[in-house]
PDB file of N, CA and C in Angstrom:
ATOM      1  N   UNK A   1     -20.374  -2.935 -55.942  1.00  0.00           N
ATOM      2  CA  UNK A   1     -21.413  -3.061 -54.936  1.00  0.00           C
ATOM      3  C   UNK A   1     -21.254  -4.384 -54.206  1.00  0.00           C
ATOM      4  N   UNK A   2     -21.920  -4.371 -52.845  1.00  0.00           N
ATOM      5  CA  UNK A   2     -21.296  -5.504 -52.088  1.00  0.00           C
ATOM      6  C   UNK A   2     -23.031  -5.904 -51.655  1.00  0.00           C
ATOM      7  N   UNK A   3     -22.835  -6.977 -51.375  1.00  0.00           N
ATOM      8  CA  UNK A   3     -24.221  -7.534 -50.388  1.00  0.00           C
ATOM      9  C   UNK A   3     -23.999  -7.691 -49.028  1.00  0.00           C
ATOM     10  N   UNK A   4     -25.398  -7.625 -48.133  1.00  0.00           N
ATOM     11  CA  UNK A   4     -25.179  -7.819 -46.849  1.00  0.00           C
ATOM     12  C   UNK A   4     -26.976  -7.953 -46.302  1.00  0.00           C
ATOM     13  N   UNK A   5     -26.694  -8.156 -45.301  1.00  0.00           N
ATOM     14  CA  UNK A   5     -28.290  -8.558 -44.691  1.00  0.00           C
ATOM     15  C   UNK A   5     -28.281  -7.701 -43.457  1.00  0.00           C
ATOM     16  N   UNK A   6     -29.054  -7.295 -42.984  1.00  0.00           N
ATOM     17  CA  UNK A   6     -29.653  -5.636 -42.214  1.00  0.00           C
ATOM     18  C   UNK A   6     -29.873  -6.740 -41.045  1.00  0.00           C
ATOM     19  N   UNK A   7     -28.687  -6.315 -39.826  1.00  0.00           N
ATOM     20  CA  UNK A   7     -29.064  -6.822 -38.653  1.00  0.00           C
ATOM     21  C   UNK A   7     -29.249  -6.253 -37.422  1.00  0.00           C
ATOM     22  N   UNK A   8     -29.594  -4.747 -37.539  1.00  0.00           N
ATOM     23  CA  UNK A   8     -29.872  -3.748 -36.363  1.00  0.00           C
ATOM     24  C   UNK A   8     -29.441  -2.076 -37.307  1.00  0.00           C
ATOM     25  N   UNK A   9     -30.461  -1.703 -35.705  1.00  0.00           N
ATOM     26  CA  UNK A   9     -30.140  -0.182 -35.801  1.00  0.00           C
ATOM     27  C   UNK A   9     -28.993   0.683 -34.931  1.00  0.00           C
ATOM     28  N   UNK A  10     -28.539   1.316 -35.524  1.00  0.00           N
ATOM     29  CA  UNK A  10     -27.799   2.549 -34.806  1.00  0.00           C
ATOM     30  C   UNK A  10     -28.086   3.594 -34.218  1.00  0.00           C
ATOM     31  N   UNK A  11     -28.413   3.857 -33.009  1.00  0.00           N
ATOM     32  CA  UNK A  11     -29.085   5.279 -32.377  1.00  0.00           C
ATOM     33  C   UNK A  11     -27.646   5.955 -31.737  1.00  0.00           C
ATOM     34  N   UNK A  12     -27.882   7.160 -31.939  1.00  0.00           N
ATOM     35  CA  UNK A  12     -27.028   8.258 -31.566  1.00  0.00           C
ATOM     36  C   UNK A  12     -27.637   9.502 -30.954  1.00  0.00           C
ATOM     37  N   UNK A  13     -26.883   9.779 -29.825  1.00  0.00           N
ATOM     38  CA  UNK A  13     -27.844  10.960 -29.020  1.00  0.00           C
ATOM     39  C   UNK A  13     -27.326  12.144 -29.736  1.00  0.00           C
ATOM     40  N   UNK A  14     -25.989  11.809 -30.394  1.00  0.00           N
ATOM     41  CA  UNK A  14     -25.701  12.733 -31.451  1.00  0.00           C
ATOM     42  C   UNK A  14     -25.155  12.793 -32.116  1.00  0.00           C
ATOM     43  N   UNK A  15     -25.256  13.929 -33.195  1.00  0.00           N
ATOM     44  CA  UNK A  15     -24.731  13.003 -34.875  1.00  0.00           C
ATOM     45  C   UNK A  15     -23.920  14.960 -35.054  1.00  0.00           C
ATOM     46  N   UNK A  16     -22.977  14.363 -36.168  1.00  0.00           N
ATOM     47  CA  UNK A  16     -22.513  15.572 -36.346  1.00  0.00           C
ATOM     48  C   UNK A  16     -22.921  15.728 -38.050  1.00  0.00           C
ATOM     49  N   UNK A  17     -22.516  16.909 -38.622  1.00  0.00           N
ATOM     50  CA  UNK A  17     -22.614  17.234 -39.955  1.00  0.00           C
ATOM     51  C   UNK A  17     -23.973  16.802 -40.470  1.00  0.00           C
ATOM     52  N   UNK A  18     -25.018  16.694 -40.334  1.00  0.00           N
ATOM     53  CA  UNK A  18     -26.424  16.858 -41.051  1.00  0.00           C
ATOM     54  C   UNK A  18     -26.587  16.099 -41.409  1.00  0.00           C
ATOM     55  N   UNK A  19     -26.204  14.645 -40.262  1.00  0.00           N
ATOM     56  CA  UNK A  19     -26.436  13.280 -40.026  1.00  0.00           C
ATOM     57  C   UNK A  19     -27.946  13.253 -39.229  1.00  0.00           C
ATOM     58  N   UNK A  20     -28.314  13.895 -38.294  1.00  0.00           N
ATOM     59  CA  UNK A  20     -29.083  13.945 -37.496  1.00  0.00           C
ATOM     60  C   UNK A  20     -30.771  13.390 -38.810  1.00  0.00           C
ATOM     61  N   UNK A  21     -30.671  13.327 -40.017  1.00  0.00           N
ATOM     62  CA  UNK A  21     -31.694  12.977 -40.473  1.00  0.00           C
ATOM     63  C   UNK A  21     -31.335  11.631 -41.287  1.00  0.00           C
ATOM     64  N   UNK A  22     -30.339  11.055 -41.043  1.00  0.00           N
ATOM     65  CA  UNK A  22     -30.143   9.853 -41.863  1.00  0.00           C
ATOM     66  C   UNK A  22     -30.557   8.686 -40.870  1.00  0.00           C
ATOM     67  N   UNK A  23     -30.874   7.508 -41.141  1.00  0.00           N
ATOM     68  CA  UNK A  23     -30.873   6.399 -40.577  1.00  0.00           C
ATOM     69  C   UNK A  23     -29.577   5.428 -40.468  1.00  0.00           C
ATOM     70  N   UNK A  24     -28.977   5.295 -39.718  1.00  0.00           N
ATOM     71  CA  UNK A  24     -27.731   4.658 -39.408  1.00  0.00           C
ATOM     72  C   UNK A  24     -28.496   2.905 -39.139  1.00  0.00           C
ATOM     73  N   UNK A  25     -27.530   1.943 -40.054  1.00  0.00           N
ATOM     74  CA  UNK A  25     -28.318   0.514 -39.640  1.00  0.00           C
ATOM     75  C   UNK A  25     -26.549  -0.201 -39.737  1.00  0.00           C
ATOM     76  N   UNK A  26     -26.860  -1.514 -39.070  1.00  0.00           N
ATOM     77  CA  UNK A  26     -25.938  -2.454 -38.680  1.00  0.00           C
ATOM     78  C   UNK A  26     -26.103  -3.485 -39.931  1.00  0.00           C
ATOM     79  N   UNK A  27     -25.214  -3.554 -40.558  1.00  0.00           N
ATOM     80  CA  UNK A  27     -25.423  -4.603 -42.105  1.00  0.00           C
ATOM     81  C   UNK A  27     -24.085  -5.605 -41.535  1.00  0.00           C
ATOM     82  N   UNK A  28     -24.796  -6.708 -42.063  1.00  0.00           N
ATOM     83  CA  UNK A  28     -23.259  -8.231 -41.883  1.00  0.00           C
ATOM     84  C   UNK A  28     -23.324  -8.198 -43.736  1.00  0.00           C
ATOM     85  N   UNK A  29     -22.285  -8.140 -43.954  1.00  0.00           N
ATOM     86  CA  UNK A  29     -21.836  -8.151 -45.699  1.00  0.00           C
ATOM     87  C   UNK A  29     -22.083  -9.991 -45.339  1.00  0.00           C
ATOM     88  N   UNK A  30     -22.327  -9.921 -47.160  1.00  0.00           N
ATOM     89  CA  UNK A  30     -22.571 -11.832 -47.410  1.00  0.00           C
ATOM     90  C   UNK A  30     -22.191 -11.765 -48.711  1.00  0.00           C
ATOM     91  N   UNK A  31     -21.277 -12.910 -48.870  1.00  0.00           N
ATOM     92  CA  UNK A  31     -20.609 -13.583 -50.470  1.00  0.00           C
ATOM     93  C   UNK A  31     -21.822 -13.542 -51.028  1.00  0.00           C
ATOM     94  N   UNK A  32     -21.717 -13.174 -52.117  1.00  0.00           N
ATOM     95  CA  UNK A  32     -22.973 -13.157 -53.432  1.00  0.00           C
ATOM     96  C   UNK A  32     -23.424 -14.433 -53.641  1.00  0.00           C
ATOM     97  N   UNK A  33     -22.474 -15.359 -53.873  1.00  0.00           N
ATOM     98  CA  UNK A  33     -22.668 -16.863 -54.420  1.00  0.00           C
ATOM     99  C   UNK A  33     -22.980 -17.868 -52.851  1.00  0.00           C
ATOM    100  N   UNK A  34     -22.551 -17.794 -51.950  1.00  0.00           N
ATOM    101  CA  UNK A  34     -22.892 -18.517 -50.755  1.00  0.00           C
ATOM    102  C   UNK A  34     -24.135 -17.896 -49.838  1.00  0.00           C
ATOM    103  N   UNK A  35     -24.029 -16.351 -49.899  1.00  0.00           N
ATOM    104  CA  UNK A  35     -25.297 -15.807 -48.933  1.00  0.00           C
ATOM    105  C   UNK A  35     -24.559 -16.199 -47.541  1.00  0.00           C
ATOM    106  N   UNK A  36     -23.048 -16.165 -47.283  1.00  0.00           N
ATOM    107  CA  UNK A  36     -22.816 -16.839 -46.087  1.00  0.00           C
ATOM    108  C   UNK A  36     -21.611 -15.675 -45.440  1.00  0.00           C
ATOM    109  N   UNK A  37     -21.406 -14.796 -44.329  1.00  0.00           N
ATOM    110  CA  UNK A  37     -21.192 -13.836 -43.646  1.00  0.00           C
ATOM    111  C   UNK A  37     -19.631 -13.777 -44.541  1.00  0.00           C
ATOM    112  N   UNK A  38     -19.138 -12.476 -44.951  1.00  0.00           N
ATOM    113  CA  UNK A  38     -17.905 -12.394 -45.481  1.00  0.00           C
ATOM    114  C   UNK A  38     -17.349 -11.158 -44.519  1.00  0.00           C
ATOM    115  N   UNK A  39     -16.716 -11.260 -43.323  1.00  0.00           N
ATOM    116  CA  UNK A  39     -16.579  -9.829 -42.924  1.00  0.00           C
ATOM    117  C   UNK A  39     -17.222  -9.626 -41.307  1.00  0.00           C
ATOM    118  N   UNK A  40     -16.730  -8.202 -40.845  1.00  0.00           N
ATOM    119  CA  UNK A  40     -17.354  -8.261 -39.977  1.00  0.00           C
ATOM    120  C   UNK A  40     -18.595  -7.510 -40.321  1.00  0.00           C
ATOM    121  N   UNK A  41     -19.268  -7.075 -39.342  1.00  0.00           N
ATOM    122  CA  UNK A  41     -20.430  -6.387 -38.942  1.00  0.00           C
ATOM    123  C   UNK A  41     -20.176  -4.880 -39.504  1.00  0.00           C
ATOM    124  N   UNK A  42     -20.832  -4.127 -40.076  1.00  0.00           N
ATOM    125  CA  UNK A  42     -20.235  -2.187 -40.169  1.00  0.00           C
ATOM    126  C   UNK A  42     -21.528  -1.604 -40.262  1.00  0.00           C
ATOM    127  N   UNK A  43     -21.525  -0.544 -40.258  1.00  0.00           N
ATOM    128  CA  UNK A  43     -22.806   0.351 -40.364  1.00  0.00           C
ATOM    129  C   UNK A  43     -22.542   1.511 -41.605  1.00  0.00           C
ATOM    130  N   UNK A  44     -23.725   1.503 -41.814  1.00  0.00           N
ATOM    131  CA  UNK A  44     -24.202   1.647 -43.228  1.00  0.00           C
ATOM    132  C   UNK A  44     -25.224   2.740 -43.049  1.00  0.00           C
ATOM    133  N   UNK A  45     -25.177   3.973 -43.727  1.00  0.00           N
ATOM    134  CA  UNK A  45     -26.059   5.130 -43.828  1.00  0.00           C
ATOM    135  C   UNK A  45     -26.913   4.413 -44.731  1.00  0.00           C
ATOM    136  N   UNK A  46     -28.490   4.547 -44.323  1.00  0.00           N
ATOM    137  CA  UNK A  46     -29.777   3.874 -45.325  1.00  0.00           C
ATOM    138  C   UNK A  46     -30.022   5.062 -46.315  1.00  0.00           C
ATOM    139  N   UNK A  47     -29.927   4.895 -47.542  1.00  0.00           N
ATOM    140  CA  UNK A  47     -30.557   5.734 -48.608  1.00  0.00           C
ATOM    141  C   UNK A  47     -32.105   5.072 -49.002  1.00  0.00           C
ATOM    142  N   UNK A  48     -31.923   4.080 -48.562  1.00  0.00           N
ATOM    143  CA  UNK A  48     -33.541   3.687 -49.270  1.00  0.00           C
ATOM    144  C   UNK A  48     -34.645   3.152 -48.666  1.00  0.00           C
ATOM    145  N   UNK A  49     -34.416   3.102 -47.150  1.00  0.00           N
ATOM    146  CA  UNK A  49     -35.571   2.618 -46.406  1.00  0.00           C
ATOM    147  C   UNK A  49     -35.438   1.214 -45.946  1.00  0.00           C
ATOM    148  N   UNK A  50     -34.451   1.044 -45.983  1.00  0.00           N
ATOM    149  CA  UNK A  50     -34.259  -0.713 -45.463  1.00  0.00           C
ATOM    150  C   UNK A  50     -34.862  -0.736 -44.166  1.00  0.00           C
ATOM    151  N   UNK A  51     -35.188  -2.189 -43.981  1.00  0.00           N
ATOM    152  CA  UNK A  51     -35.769  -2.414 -42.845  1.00  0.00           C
ATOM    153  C   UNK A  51     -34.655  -4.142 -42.387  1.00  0.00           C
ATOM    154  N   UNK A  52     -34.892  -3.968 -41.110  1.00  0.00           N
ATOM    155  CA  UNK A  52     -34.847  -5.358 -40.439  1.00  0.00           C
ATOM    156  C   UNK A  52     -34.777  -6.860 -41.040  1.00  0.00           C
ATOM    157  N   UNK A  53     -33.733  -7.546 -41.198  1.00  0.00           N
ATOM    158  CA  UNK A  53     -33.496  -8.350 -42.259  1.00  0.00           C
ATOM    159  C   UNK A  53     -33.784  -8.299 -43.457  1.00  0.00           C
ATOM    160  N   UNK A  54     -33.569  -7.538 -44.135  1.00  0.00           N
ATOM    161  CA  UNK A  54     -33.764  -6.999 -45.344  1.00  0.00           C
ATOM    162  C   UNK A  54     -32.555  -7.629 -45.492  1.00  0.00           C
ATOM    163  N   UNK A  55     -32.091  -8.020 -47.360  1.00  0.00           N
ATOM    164  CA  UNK A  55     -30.969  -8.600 -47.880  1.00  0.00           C
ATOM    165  C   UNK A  55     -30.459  -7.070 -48.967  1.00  0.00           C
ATOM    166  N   UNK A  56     -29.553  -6.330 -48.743  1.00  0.00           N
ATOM    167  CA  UNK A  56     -29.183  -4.984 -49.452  1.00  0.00           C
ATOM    168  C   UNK A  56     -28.440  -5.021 -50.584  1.00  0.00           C
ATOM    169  N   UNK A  57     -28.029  -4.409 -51.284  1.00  0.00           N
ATOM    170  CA  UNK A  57     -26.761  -3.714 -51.979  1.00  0.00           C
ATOM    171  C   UNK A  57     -26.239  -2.561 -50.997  1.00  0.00           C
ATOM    172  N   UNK A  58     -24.752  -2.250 -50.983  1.00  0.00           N
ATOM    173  CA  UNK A  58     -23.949  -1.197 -50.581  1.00  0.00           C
ATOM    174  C   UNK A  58     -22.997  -0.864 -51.399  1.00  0.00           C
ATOM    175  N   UNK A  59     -22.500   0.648 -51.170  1.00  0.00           N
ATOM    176  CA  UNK A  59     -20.870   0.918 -51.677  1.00  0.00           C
ATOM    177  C   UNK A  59     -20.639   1.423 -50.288  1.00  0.00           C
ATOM    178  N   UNK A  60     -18.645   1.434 -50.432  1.00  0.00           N
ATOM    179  CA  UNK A  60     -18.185   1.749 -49.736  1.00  0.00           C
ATOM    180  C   UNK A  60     -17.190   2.832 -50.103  1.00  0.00           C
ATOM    181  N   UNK A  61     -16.560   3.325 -48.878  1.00  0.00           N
ATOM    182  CA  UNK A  61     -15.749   4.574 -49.335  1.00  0.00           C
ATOM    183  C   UNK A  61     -16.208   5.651 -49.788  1.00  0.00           C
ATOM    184  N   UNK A  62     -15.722   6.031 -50.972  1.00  0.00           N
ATOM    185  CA  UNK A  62     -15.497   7.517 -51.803  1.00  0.00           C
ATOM    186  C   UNK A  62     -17.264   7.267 -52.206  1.00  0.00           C
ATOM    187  N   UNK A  63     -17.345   6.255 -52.529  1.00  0.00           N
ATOM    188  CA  UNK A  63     -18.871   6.195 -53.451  1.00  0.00           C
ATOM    189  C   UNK A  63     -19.733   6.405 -52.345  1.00  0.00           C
ATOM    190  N   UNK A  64     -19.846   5.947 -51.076  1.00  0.00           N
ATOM    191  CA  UNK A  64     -20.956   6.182 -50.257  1.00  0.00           C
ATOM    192  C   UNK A  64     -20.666   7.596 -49.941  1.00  0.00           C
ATOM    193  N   UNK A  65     -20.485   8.243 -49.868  1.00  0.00           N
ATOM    194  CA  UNK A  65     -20.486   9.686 -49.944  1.00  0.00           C
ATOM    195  C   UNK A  65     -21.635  10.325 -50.980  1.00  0.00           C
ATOM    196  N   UNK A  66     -21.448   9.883 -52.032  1.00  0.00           N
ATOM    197  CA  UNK A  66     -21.939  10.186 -53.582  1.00  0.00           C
ATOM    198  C   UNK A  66     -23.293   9.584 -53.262  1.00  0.00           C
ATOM    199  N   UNK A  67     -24.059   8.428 -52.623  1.00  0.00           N
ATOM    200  CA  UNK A  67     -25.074   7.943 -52.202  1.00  0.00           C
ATOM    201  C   UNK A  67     -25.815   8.940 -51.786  1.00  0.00           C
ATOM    202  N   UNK A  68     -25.471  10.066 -50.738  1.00  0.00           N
ATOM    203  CA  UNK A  68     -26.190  10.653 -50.533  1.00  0.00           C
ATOM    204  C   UNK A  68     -26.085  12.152 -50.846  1.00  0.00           C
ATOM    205  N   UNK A  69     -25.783  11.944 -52.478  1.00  0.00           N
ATOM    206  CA  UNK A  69     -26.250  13.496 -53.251  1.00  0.00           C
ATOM    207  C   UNK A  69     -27.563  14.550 -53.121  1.00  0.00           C
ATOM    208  N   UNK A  70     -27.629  15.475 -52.487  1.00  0.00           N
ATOM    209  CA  UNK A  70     -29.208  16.219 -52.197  1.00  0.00           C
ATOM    210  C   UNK A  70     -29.218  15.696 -51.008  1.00  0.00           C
ATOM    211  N   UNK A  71     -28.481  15.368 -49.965  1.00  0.00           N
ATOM    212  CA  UNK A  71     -28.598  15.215 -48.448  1.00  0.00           C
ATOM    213  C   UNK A  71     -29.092  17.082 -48.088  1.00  0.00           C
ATOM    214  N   UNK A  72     -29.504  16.650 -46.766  1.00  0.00           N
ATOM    215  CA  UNK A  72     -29.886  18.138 -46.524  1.00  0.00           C
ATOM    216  C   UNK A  72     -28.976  18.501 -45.235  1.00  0.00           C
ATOM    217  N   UNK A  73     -27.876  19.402 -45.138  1.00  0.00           N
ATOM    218  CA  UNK A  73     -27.227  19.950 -44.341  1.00  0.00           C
ATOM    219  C   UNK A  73     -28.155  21.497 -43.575  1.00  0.00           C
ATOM    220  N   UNK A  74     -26.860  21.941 -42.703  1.00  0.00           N
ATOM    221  CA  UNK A  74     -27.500  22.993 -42.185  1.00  0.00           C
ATOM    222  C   UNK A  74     -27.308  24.102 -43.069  1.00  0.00           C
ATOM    223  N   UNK A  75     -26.965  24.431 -44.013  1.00  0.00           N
ATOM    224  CA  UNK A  75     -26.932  24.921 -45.291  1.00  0.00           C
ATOM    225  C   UNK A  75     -26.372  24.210 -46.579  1.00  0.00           C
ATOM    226  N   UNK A  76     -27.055  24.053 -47.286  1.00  0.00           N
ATOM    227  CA  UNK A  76     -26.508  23.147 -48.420  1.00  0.00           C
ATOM    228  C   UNK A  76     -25.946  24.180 -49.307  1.00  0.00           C
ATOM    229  N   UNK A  77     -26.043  25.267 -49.168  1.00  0.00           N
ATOM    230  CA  UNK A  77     -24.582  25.865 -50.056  1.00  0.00           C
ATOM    231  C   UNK A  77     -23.069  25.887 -49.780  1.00  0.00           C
ATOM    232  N   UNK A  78     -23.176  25.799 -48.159  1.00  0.00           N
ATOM    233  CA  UNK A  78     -21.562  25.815 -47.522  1.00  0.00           C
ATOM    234  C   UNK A  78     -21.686  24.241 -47.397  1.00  0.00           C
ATOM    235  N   UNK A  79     -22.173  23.572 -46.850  1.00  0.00           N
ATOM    236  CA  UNK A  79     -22.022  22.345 -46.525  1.00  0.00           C
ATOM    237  C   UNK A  79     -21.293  21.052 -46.754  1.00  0.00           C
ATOM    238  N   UNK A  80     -20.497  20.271 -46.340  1.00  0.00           N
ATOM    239  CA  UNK A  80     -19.333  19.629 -46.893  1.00  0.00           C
ATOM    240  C   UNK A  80     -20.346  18.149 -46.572  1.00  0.00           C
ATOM    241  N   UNK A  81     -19.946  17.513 -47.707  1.00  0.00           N
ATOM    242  CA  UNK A  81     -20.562  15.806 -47.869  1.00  0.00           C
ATOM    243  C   UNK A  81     -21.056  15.154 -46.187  1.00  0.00           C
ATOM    244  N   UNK A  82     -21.427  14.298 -46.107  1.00  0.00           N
ATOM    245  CA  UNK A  82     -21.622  13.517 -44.771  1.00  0.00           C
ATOM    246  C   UNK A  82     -20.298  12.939 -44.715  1.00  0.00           C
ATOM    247  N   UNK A  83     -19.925  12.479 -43.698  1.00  0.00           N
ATOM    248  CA  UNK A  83     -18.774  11.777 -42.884  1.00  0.00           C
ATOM    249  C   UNK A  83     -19.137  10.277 -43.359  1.00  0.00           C
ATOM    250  N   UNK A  84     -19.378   9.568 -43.960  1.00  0.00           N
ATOM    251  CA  UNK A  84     -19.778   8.288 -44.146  1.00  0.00           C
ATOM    252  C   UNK A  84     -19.072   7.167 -45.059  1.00  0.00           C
ATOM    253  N   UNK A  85     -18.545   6.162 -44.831  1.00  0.00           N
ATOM    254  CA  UNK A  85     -17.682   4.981 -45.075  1.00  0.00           C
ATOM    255  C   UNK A  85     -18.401   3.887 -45.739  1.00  0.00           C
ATOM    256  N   UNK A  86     -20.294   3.785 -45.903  1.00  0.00           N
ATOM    257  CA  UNK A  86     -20.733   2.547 -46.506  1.00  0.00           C
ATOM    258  C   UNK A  86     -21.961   3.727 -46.392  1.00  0.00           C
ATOM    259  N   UNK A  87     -22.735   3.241 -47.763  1.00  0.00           N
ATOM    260  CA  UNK A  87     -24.561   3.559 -48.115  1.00  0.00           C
ATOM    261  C   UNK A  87     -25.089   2.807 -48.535  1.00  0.00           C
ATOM    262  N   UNK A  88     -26.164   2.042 -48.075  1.00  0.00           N
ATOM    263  CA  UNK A  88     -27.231   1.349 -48.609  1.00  0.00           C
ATOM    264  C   UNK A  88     -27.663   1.939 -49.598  1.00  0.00           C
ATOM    265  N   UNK A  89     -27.751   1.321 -51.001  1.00  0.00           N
ATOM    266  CA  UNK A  89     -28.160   1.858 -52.243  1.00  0.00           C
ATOM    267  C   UNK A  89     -29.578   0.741 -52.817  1.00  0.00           C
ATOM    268  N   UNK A  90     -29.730  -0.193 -52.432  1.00  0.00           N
ATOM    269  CA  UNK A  90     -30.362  -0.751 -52.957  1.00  0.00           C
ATOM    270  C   UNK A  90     -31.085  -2.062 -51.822  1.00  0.00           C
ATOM    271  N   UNK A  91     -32.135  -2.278 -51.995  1.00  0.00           N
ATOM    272  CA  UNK A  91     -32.965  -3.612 -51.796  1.00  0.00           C
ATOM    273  C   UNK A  91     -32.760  -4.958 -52.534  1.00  0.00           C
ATOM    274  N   UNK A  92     -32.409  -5.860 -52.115  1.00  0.00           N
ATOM    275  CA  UNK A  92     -32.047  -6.719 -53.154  1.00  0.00           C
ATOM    276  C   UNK A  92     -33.926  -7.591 -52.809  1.00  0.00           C
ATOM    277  N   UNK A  93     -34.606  -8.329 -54.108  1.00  0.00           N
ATOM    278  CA  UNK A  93     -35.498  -8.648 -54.212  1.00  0.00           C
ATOM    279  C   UNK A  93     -35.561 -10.200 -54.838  1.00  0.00           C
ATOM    280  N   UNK A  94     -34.755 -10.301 -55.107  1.00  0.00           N
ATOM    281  CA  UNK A  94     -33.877 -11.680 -55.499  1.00  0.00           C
ATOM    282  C   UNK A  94     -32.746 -11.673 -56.462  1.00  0.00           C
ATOM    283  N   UNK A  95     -31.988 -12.601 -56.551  1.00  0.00           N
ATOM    284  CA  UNK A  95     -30.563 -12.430 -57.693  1.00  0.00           C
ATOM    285  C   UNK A  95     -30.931 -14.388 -58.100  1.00  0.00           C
ATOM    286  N   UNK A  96     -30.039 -14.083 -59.646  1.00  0.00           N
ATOM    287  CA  UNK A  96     -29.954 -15.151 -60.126  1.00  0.00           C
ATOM    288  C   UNK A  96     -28.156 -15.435 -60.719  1.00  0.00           C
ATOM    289  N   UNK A  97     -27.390 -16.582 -60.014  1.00  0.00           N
ATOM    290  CA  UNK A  97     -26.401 -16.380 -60.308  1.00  0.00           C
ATOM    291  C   UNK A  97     -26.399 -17.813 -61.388  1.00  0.00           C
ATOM    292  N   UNK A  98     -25.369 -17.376 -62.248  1.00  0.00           N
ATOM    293  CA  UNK A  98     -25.035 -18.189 -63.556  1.00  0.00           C
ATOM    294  C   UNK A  98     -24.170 -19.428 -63.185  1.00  0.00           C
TER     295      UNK A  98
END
């Protein structure tokens, strides 16, 4: 899991694959130990309601796929995973590093 801080939204006039109900947000990833920008800018499917500078957890790849298990397609019996590269999994509420 990676950290990052929620710095905008993503609007789309259109979304394909049974995206049309996810929230798309703009996350800047941040070093765990500095809190200081590691990366560029990417967007991130919200699983949990993040808001506007919010400080997150994410995965990326194969795992953000898996983030959004019980997504709702236009049939969820044929339906193939979302198209998605990063998921917000978590709120971070504070961390304590050693």
């Amino acid at each position: 899991m990676k950290q990052a801080k929620v710095i905008g939204r993503v609007f789309c006039s259109r979304q394909c694959c049974g995206m049309e109900s996810k929230t798309l947000l703009l996350i800047q990833p941040l070093d765990w130990e500095t809190d200081k920008p590691a990366g560029d800018p990417l967007v991130a499917g919200d699983t949990v309601g993040a808001g506007a500078g919010e400080t997150v957890f994410f995965v990326a790849s194969r795992e953000a796929i898996q983030a959004f298990e019980g997504w709702e397609g236009e049939t969820a019996a044929k339906a193939a995973p979302p198209p998605v590269d990063a998921a917000i999994v978590g709120i971070i509420d504070g961390k304590q590093i050693r």
